[in-house]
N, C-alpha and C. Protein backbone atom coordinates (compact mmCIF):
# COMPACT_ATOMS: atom_id res chain seq x y z
N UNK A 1 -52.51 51.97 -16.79
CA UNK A 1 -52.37 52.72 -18.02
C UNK A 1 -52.39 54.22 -17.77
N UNK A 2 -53.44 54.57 -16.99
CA UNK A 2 -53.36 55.83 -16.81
C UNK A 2 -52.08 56.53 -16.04
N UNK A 3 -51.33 55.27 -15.38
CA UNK A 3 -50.06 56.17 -15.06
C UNK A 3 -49.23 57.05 -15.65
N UNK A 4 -49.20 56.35 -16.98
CA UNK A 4 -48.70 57.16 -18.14
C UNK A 4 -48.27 58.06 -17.92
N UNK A 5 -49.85 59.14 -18.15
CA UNK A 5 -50.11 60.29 -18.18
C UNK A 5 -49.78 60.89 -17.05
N UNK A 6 -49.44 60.73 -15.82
CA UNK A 6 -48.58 61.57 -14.88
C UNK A 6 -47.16 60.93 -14.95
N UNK A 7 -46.44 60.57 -15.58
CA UNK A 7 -45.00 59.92 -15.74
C UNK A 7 -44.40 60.98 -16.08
N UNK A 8 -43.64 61.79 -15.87
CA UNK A 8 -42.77 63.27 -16.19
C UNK A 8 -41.88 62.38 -17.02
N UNK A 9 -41.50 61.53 -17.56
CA UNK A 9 -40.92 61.13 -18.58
C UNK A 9 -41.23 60.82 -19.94
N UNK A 10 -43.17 61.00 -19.76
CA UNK A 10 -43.83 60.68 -20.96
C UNK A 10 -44.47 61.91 -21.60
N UNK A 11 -44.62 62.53 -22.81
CA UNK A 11 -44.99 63.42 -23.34
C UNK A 11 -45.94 63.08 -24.09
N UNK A 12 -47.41 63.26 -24.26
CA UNK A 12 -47.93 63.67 -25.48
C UNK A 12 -48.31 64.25 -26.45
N UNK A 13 -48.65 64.28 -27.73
CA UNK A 13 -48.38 64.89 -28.43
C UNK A 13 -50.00 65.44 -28.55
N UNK A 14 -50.24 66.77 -29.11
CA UNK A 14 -51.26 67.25 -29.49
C UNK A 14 -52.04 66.54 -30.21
N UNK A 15 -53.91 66.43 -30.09
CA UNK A 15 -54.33 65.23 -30.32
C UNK A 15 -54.30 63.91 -30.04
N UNK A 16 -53.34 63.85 -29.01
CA UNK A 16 -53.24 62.19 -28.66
C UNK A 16 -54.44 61.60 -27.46
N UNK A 17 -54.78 60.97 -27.38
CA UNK A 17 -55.84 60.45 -26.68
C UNK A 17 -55.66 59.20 -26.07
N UNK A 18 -55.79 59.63 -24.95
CA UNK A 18 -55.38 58.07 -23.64
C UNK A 18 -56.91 58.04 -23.11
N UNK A 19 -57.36 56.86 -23.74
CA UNK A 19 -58.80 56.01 -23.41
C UNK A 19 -58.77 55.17 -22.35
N UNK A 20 -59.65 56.07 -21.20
CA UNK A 20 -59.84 54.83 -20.37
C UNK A 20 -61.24 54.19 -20.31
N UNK A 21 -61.70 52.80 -20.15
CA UNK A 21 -63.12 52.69 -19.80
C UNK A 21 -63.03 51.50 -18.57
N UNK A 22 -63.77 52.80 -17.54
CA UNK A 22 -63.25 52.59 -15.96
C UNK A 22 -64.40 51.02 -15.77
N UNK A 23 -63.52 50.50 -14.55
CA UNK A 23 -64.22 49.77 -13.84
C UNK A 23 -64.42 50.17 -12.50
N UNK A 24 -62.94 50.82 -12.27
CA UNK A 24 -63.16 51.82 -10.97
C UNK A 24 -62.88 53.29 -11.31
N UNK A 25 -62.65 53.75 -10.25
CA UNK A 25 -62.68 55.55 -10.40
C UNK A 25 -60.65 55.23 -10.95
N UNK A 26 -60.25 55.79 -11.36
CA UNK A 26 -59.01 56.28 -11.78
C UNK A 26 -57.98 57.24 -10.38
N UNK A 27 -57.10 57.26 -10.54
CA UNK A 27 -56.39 58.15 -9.35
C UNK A 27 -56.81 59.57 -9.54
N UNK A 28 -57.37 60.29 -8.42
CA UNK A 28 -57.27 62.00 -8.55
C UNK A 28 -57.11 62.22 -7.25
N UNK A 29 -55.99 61.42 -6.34
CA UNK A 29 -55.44 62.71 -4.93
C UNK A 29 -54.14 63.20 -5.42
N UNK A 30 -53.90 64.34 -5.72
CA UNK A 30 -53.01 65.33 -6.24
C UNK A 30 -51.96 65.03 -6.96
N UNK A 31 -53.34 64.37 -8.33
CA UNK A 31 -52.06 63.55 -9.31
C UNK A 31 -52.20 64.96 -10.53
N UNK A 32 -51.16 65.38 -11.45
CA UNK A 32 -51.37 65.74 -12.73
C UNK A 32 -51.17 65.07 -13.57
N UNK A 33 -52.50 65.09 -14.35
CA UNK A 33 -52.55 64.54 -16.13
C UNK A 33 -51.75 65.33 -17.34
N UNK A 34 -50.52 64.22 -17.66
CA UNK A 34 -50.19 65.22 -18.96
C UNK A 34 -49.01 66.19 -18.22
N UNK A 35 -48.55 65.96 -17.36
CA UNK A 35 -47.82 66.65 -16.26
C UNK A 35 -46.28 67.22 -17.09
N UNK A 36 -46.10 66.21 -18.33
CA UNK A 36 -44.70 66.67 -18.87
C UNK A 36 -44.97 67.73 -20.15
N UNK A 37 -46.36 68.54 -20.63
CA UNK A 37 -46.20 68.65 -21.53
C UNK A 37 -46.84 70.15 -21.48
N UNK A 38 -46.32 71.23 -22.40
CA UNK A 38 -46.46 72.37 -22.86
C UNK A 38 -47.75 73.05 -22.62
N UNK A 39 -48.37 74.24 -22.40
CA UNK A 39 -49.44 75.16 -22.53
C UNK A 39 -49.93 74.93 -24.27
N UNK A 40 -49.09 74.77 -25.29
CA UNK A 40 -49.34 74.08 -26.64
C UNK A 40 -49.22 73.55 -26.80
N UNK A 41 -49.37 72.04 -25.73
CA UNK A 41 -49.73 70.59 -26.05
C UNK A 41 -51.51 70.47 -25.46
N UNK A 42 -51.88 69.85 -26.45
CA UNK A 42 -53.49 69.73 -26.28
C UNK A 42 -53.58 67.90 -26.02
N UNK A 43 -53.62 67.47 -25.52
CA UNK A 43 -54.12 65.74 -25.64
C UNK A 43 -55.49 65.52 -24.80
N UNK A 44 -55.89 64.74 -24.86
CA UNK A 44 -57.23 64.00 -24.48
C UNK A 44 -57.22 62.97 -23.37
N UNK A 45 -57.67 63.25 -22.56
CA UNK A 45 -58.19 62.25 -21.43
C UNK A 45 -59.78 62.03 -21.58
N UNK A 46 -59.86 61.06 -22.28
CA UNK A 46 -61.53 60.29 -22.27
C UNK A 46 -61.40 59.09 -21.78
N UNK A 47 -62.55 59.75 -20.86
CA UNK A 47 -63.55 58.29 -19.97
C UNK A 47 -64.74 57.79 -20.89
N UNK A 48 -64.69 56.34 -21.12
CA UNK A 48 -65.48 55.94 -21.95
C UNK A 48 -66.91 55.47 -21.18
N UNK A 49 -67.28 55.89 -20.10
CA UNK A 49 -67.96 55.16 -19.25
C UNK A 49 -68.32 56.10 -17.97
N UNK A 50 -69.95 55.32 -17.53
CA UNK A 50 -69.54 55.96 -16.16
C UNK A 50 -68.88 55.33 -15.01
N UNK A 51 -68.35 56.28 -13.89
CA UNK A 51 -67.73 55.71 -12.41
C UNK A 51 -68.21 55.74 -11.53
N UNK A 52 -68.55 54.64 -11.19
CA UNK A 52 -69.20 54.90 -9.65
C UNK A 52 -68.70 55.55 -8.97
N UNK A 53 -67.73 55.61 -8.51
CA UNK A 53 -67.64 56.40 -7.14
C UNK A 53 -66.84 57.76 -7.48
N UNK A 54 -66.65 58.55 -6.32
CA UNK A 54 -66.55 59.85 -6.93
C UNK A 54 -64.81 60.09 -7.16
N UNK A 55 -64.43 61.11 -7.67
CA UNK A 55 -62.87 61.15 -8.28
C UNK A 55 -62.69 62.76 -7.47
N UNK A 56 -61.62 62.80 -6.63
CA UNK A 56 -61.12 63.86 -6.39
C UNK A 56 -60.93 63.46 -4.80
N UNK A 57 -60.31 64.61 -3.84
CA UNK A 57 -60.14 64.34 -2.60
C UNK A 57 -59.77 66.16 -2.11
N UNK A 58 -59.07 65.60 -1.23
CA UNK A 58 -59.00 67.08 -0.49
C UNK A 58 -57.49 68.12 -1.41
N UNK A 59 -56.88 67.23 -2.24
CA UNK A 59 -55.80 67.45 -2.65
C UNK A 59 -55.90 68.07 -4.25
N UNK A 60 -55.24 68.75 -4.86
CA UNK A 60 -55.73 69.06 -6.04
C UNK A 60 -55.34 68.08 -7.35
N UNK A 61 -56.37 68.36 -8.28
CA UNK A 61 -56.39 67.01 -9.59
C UNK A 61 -56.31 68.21 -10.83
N UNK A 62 -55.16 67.89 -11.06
CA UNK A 62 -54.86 69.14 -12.50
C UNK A 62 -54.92 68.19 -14.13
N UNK A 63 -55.06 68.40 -15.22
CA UNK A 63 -55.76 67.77 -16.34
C UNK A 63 -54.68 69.02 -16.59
N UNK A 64 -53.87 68.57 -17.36
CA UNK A 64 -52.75 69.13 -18.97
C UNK A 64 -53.25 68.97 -20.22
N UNK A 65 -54.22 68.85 -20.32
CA UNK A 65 -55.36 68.58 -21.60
C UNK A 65 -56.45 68.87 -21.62
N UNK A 66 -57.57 67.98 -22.92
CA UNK A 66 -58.59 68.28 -22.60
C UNK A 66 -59.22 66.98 -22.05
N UNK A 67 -60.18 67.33 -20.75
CA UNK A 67 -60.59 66.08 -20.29
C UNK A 67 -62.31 65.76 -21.28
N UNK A 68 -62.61 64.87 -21.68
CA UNK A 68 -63.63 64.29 -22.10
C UNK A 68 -64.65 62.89 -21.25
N UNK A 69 -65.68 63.16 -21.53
CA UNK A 69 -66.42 62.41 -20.96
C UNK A 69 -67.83 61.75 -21.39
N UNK A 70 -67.85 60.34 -21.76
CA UNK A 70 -69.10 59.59 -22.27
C UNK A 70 -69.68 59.16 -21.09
N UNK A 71 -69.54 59.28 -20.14
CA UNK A 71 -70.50 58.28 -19.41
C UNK A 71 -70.41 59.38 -17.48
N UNK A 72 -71.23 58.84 -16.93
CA UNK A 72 -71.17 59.49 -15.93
C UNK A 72 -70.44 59.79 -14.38
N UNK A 73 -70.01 60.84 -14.17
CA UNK A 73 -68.89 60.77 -13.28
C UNK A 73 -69.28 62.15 -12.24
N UNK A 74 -68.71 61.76 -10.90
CA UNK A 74 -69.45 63.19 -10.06
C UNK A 74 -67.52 63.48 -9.63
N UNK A 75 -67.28 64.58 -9.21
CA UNK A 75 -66.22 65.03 -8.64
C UNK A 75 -66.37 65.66 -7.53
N UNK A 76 -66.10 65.00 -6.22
CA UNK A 76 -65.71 65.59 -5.13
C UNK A 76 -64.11 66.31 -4.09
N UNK A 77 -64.88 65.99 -3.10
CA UNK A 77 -63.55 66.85 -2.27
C UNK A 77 -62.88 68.30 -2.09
N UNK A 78 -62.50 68.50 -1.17
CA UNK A 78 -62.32 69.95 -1.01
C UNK A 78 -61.06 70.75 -2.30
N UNK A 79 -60.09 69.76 -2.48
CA UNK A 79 -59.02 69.71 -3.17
C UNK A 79 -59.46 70.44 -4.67
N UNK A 80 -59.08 71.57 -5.54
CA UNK A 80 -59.25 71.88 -6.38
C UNK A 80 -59.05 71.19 -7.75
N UNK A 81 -60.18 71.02 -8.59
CA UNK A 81 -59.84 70.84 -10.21
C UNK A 81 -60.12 71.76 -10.78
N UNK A 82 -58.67 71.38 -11.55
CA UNK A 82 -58.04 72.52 -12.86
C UNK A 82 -58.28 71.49 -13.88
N UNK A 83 -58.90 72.02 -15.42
CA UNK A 83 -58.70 71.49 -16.12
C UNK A 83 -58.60 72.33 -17.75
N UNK A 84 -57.17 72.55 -17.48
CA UNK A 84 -55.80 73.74 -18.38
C UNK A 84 -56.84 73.62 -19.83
N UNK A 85 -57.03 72.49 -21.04
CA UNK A 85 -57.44 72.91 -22.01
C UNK A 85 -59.10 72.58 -22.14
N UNK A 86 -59.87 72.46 -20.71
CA UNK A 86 -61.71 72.21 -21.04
C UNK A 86 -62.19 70.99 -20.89
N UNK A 87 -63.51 70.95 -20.84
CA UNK A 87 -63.72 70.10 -20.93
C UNK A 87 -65.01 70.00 -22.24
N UNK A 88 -65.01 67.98 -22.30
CA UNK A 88 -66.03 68.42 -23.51
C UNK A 88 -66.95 66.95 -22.95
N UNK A 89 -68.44 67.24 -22.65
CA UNK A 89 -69.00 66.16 -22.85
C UNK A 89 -69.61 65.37 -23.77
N UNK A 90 -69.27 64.22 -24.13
CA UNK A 90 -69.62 63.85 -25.35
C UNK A 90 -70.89 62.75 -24.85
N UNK A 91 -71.69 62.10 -26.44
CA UNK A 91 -72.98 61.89 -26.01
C UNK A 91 -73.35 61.11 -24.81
N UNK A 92 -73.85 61.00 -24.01
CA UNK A 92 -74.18 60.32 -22.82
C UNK A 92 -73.80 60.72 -21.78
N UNK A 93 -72.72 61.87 -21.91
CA UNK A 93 -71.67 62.46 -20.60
C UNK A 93 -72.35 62.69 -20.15
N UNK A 94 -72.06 63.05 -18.49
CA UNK A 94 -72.45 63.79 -17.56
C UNK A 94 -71.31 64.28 -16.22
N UNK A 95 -70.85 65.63 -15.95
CA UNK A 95 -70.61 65.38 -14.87
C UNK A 95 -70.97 66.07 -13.59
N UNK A 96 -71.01 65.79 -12.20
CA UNK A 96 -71.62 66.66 -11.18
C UNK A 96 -70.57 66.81 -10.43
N UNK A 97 -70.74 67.87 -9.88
CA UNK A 97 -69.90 68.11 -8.32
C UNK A 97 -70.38 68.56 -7.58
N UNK A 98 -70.13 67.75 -6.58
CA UNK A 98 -70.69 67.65 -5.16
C UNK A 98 -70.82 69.01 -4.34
N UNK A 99 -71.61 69.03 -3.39
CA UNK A 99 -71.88 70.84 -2.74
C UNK A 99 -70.23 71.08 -2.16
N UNK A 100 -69.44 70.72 -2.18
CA UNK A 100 -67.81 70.34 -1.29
C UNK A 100 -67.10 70.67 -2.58
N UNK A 101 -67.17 69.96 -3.74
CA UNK A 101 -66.24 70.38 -4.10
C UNK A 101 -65.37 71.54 -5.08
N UNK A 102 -63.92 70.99 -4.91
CA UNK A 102 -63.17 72.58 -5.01
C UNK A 102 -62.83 72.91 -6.44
């Protein structure tokens, strides 16, 4: 599902919200979220949950939205996160990053 959101053929629209609630970590080696859509497109990436293991790598993980977060998630790797419209933790969120990452 989450491919979606890096599909350069798929656009969302402001306010739209792609829910994931992980069992594993989701892709972040130098994927972009939301990759087809405008500086005035706002959409939502919420994790409904926490992930065990950590999300990121040496490569960079860019977010075209706003990323959200209920449950707990750490971000590593040398690889930089961008995340273009914020982030927001919502109740239970948490997130950490590791002494490494970029």
């Amino acid at each position: 599902m989450l491919a979606l959101s890096n599909n350069t053929n798929v656009t969302y629209n402001t306010g739209s919200i792609l829910e994931y609630k992980p069992g594993t970590a989701f892709s972040s080696v130098g994927v972009t979220y939301f990759s087809n859509n405008s500086t005035a497109t706002k959409a939502i990436l919420r994790v409904m949950s926490s992930i065990g293991s950590s999300l990121g790598s040496g490569s960079s993980t860019i977010f075209n939205g706003i990323f959200e977060t209920a449950g707990a998630l750490t971000f590593s790797g040398t690889g930089t996160k961008y995340f273009r419209d914020g982030i927001r933790i919502l109740n239970g969120g948490k997130i950490t990053a590791s002494s490494t990452c970029g």
